[in-house]
Protein backbone atom coordinates (compact mmCIF):
# COMPACT_ATOMS: atom_id res chain seq x y z
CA UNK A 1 98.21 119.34 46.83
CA UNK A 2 99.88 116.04 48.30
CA UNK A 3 102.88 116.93 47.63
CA UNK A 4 102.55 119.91 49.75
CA UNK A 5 101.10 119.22 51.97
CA UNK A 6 102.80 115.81 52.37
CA UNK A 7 106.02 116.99 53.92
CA UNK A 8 104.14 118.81 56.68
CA UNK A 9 102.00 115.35 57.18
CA UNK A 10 104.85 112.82 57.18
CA UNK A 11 107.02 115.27 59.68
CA UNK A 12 103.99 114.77 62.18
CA UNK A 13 103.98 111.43 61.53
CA UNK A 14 107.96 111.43 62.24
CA UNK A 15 107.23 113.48 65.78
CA UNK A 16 104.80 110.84 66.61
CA UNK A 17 106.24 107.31 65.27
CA UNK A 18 109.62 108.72 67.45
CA UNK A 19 107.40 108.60 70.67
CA UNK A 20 105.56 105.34 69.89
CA UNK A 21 107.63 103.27 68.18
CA UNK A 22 110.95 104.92 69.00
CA UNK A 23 113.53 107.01 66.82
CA UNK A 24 115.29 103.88 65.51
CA UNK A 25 111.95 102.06 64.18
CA UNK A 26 112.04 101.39 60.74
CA UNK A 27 108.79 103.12 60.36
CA UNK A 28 109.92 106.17 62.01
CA UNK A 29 113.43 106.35 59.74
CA UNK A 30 111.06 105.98 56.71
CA UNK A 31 108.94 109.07 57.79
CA UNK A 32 111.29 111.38 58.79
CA UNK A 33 112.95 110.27 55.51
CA UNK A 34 109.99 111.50 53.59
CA UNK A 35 109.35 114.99 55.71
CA UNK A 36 112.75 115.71 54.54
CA UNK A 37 113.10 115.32 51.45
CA UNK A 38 109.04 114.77 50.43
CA UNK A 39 110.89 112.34 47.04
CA UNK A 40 108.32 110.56 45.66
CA UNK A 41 110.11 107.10 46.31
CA UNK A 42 110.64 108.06 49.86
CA UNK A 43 107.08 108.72 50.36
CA UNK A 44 106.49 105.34 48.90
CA UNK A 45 108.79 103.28 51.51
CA UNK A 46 107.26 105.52 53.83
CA UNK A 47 103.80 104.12 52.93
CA UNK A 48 104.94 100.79 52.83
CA UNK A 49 106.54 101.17 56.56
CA UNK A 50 103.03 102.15 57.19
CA UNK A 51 101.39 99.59 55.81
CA UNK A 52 103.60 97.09 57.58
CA UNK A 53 102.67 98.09 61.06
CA UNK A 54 100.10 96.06 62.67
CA UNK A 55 96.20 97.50 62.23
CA UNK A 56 96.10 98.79 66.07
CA UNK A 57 99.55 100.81 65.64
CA UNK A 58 99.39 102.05 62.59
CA UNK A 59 95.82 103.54 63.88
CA UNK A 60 96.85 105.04 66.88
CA UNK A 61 99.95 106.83 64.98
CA UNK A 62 97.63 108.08 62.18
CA UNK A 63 95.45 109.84 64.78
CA UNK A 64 98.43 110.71 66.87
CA UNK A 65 100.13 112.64 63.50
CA UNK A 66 96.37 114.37 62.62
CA UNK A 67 96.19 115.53 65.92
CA UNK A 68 99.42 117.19 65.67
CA UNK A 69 98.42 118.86 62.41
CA UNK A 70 94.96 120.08 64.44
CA UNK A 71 96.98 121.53 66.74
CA UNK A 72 99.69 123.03 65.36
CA UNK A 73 97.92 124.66 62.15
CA UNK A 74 101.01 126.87 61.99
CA UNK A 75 103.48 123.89 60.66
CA UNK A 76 100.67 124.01 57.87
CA UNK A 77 101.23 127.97 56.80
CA UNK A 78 103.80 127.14 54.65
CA UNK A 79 101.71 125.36 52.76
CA UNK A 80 99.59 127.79 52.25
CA UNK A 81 101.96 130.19 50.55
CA UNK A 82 103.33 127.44 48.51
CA UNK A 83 100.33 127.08 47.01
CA UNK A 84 100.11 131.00 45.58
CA UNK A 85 97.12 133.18 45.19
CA UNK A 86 93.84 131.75 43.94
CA UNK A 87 92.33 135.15 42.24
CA UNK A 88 91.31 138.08 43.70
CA UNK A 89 91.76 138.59 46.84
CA UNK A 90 89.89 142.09 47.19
């Protein structure tokens, strides 16, 4: 379901690394390198950008990106349908 769902997640991530860190952050480049093409070796230097940010930033963009997700459940419909029926559904 990661890789569904990841896209989605790292996009949010992109939004929010732009406004914190600013659009030409190596951290932000790395996410909005894996919202677009959701590769798994993007999604890996995207990790690692993450990991590289000090404890305190890479916090506050975490809960910065879930937020986004929270409140924006529509960027997550996609997903949804991706993901194809699950039985029944009557």
């Amino acid at each position: 379901m990661f890789d569904i769902v990841g896209k989605p997640l790292f996009a949010a991530l992109a939004t929010c690394a732009d406004h914190q860190l600013g659009s030409g952050h190596a951290c932000t480049k790395a996410l909005r390198q894996a919202a677009a093409s959701g590769a798994r070796e993007d999604v890996a230097i995207a990790e690692d950008a993450l990991r590289a940010l000090p404890d305190e930033a890479r916090e506050a963009l975490m809960a910065a990106g879930h937020r986004v997700l929270r409140e924006n459940p529509a960027s997550l419909l996609g997903v949804l349908d991706a993901m194809g029926p699950r039985g029944k559904l009557h």
